[in-house]
Protein backbone atom coordinates (compact mmCIF):
# COMPACT_ATOMS: atom_id res chain seq x y z
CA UNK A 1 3.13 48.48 -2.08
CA UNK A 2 5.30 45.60 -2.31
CA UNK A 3 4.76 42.42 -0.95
CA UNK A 4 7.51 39.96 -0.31
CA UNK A 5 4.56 37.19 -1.12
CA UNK A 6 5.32 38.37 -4.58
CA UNK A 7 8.71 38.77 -4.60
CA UNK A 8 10.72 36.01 -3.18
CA UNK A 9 10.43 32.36 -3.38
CA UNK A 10 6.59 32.09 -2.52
CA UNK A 11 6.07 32.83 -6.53
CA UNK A 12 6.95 31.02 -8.86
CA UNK A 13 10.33 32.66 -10.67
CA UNK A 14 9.49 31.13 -14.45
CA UNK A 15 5.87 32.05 -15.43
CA UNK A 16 5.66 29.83 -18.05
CA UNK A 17 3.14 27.17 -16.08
CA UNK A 18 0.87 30.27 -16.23
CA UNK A 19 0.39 30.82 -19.27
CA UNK A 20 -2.46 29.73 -19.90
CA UNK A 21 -4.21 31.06 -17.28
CA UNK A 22 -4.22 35.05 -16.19
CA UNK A 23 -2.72 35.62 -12.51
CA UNK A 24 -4.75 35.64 -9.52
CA UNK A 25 -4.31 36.09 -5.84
CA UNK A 26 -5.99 33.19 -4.74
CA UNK A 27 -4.59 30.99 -2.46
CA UNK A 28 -2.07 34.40 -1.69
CA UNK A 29 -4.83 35.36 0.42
CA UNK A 30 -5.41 34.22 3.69
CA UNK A 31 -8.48 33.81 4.90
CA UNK A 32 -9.28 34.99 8.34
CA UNK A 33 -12.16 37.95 9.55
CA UNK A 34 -10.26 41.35 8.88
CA UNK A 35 -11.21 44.83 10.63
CA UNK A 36 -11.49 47.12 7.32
CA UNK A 37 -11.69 50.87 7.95
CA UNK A 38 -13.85 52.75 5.57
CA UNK A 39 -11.42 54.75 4.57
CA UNK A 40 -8.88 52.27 3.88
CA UNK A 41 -8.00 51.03 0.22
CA UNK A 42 -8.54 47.53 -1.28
CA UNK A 43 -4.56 47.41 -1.77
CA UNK A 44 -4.21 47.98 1.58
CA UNK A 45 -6.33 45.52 2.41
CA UNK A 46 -5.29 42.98 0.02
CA UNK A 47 -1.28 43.79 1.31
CA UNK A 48 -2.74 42.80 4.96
CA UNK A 49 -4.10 39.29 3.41
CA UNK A 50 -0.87 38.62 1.93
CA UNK A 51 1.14 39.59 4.80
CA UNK A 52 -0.56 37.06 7.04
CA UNK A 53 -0.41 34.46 4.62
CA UNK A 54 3.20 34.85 5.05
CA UNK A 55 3.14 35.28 8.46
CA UNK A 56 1.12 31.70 8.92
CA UNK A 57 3.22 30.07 5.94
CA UNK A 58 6.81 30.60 8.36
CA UNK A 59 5.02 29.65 11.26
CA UNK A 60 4.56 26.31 9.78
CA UNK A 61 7.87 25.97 8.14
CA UNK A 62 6.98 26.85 4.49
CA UNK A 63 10.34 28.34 4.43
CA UNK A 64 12.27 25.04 4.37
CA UNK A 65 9.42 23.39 2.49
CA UNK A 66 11.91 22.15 -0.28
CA UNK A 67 13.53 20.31 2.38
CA UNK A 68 10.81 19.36 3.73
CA UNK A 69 8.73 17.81 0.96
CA UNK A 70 11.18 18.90 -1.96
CA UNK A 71 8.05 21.13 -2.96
CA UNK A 72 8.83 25.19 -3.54
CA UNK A 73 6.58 27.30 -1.07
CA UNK A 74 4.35 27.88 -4.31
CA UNK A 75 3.74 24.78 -5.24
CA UNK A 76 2.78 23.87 -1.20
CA UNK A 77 0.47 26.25 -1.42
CA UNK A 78 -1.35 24.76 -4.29
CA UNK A 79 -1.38 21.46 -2.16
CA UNK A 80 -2.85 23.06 0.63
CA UNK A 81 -5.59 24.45 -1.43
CA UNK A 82 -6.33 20.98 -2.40
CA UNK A 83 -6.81 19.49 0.61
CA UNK A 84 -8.30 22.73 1.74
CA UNK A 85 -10.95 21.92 -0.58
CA UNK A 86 -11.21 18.13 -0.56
CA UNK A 87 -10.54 17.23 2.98
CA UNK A 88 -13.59 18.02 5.84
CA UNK A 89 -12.27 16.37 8.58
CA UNK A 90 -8.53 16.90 10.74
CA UNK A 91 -8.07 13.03 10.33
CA UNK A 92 -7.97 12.93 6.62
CA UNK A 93 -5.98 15.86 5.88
CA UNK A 94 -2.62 14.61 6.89
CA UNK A 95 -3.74 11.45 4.53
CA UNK A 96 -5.35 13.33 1.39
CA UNK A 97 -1.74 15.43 1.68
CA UNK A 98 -0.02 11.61 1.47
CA UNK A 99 -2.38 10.93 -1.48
CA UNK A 100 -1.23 13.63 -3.62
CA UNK A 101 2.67 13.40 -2.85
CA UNK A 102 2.56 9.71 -4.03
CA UNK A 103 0.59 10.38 -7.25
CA UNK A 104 3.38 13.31 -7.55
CA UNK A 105 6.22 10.64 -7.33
CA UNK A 106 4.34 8.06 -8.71
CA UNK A 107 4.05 10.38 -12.38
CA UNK A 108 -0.01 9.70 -11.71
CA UNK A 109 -2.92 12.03 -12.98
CA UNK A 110 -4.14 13.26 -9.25
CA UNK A 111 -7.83 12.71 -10.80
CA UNK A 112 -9.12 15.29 -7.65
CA UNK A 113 -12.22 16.40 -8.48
CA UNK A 114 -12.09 20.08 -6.98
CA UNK A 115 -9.89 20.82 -9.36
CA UNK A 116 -12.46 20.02 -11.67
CA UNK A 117 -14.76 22.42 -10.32
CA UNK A 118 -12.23 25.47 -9.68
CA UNK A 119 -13.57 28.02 -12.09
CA UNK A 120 -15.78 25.79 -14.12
CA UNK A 121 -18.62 26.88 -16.49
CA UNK A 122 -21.66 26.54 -13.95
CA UNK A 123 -24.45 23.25 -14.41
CA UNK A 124 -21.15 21.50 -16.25
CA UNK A 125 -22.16 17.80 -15.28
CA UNK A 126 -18.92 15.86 -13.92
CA UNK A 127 -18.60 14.10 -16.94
CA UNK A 128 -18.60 17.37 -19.06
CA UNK A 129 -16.10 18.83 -16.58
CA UNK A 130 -13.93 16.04 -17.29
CA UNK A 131 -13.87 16.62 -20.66
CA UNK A 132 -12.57 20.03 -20.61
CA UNK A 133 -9.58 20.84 -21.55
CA UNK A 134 -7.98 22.43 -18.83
CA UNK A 135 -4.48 23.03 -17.09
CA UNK A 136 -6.79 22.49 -14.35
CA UNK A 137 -8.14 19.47 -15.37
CA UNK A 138 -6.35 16.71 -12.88
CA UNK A 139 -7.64 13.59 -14.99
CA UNK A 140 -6.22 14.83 -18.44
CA UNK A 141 -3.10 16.33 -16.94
CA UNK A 142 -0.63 14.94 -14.29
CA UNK A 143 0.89 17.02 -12.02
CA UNK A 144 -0.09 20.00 -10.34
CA UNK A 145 -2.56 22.94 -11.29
CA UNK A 146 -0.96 25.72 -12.44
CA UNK A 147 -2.10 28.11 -9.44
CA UNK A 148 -4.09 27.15 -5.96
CA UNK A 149 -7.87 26.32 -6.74
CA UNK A 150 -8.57 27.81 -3.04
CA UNK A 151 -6.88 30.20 -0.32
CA UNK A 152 -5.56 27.87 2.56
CA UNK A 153 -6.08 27.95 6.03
CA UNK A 154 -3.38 26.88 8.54
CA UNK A 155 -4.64 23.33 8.69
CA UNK A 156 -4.47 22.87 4.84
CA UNK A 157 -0.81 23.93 5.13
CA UNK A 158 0.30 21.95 8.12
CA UNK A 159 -0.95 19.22 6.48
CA UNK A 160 0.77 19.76 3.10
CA UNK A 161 4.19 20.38 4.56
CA UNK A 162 3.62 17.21 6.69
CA UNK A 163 1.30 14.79 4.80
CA UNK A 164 0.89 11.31 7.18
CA UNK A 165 3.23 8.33 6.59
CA UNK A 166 2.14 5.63 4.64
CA UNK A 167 0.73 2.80 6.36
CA UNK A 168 2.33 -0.03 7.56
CA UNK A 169 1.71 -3.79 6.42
CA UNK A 170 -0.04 -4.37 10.03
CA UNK A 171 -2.74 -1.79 8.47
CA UNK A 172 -6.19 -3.33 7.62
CA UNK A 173 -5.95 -1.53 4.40
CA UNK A 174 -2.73 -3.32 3.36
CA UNK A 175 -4.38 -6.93 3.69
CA UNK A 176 -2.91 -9.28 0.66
CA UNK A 177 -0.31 -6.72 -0.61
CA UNK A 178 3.04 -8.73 0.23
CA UNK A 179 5.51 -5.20 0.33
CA UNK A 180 5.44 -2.67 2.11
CA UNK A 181 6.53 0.02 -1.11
CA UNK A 182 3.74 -1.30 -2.24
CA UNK A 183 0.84 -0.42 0.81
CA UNK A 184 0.33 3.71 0.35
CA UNK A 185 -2.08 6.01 -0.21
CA UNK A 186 -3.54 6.28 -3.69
CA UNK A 187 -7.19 5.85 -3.87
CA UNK A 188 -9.72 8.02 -1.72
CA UNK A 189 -14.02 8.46 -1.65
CA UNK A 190 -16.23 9.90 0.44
CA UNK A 191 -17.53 7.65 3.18
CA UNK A 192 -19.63 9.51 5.18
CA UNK A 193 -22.32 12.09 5.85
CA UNK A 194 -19.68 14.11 7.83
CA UNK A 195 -17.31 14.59 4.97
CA UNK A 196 -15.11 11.67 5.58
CA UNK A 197 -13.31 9.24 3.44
CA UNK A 198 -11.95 5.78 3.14
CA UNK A 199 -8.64 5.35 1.73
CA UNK A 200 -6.89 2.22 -0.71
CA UNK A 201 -3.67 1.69 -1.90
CA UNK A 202 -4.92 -0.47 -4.70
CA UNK A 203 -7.38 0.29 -7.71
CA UNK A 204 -8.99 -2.72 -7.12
CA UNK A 205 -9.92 -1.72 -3.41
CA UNK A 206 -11.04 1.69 -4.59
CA UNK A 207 -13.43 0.23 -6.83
CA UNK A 208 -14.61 -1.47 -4.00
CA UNK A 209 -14.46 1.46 -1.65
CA UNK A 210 -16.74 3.89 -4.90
CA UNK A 211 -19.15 0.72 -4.79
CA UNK A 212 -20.35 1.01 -1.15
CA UNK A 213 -20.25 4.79 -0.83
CA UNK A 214 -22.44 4.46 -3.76
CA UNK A 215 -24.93 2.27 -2.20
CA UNK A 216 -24.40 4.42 1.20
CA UNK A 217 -26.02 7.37 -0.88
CA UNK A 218 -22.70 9.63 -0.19
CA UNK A 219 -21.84 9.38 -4.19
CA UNK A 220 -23.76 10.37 -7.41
């Protein structure tokens, strides 16, 4: 059965990005409890999964996402599955979304760890998994993975068609930086024990910001 997930602008038209890599459904998929039938097939099934990840995708505006964030549908999903993996809380989506836009524009490595750990051999240490190289590999390679690392939920999507504006100068986390082109989101760590994370617009203030969460026992 055909799917228009597969057929119109949701994948990518030149292939060549995927090369490397065999195709997969992931982040196609939306993930949601499903009623299966015993009776019915796992194309069925998978056809349903698409279906609604289209479904969602329009209701957020996915459609216009070019417009919206000059990003194909495709490529929004892989953002989405991103954050999906990275961000635990609703307040640090919209900001983890900003993060990864600016590295975009900025021509920086993302350096995101999940995608690190999206199909890696298993007991790789981080260093190792740094190491490898993979079109996955966000430290080695800047742009965007070739394919989503995870199948996006509607908050993961929202969030990467409307990542949060940068802050202003008033912001505590733009103290001694003189522009405001200069004060965005670059830098983020894990904070907390409830998944959440601090954010920097300088390296310098990262550093800082990798320091404590150290010392707070939320880091290796």
């Amino acid at each position: 059965m055909t799917n228009p997930l597969l057929t119109s602008e949701y994948f990518p038209k030149n292939l060549s990005s995927l090369d490397l890599v065999p195709f997969r459904f992931e982040g196609l998929l939306f993930p949601d409890t499903y009623q299966v039938s015993g009776d019915e097939s796992a194309a069925s099934v998978l056809d349903r999964m698409l279906r609604l990840m289209e479904r969602v995708g329009n209701q957020e505006g996915i459609a216009d996402s070019q417009a919206k964030v000059g990003k194909t549908p495709y490529q929004v999903l892989i953002i989405a599955s991103i954050i999906e993996r990275e961000a635990k809380l609703e307040i640090d989506r919209g900001k983890i979304s900003r993060v990864i836009y600016n590295r975009l524009e900025r021509g920086m490595p993302l350096q995101i760890d999940a995608t690190l750990y999206y199909n890696s051999p298993e007991n790789a240490s981080f260093t190792d998994l740094k190491a490898i190289d993979s079109p996955y590999n966000s430290y080695l390679y800047k742009g965007l993975p070739p394919t989503p690392i995870a199948s996006p939920g509607r908050a993961a999507i929202r969030a990467a068609l409307n990542p949060a504006p940068n802050p202003d100068l008033n912001d505590k986390m733009c103290i001694g930086i003189k522009k405001a082109s200069n004060c965005v989101y670059l830098y983020y760590v894990l904070s907390d024990d409830n998944g959440g994370h601090v954010f920097a617009a300088t390296e310098q203030d990262h550093a800082i910001n990798v320091e404590n969460s150290r010392l707070g026992g939320f880091l290796p």
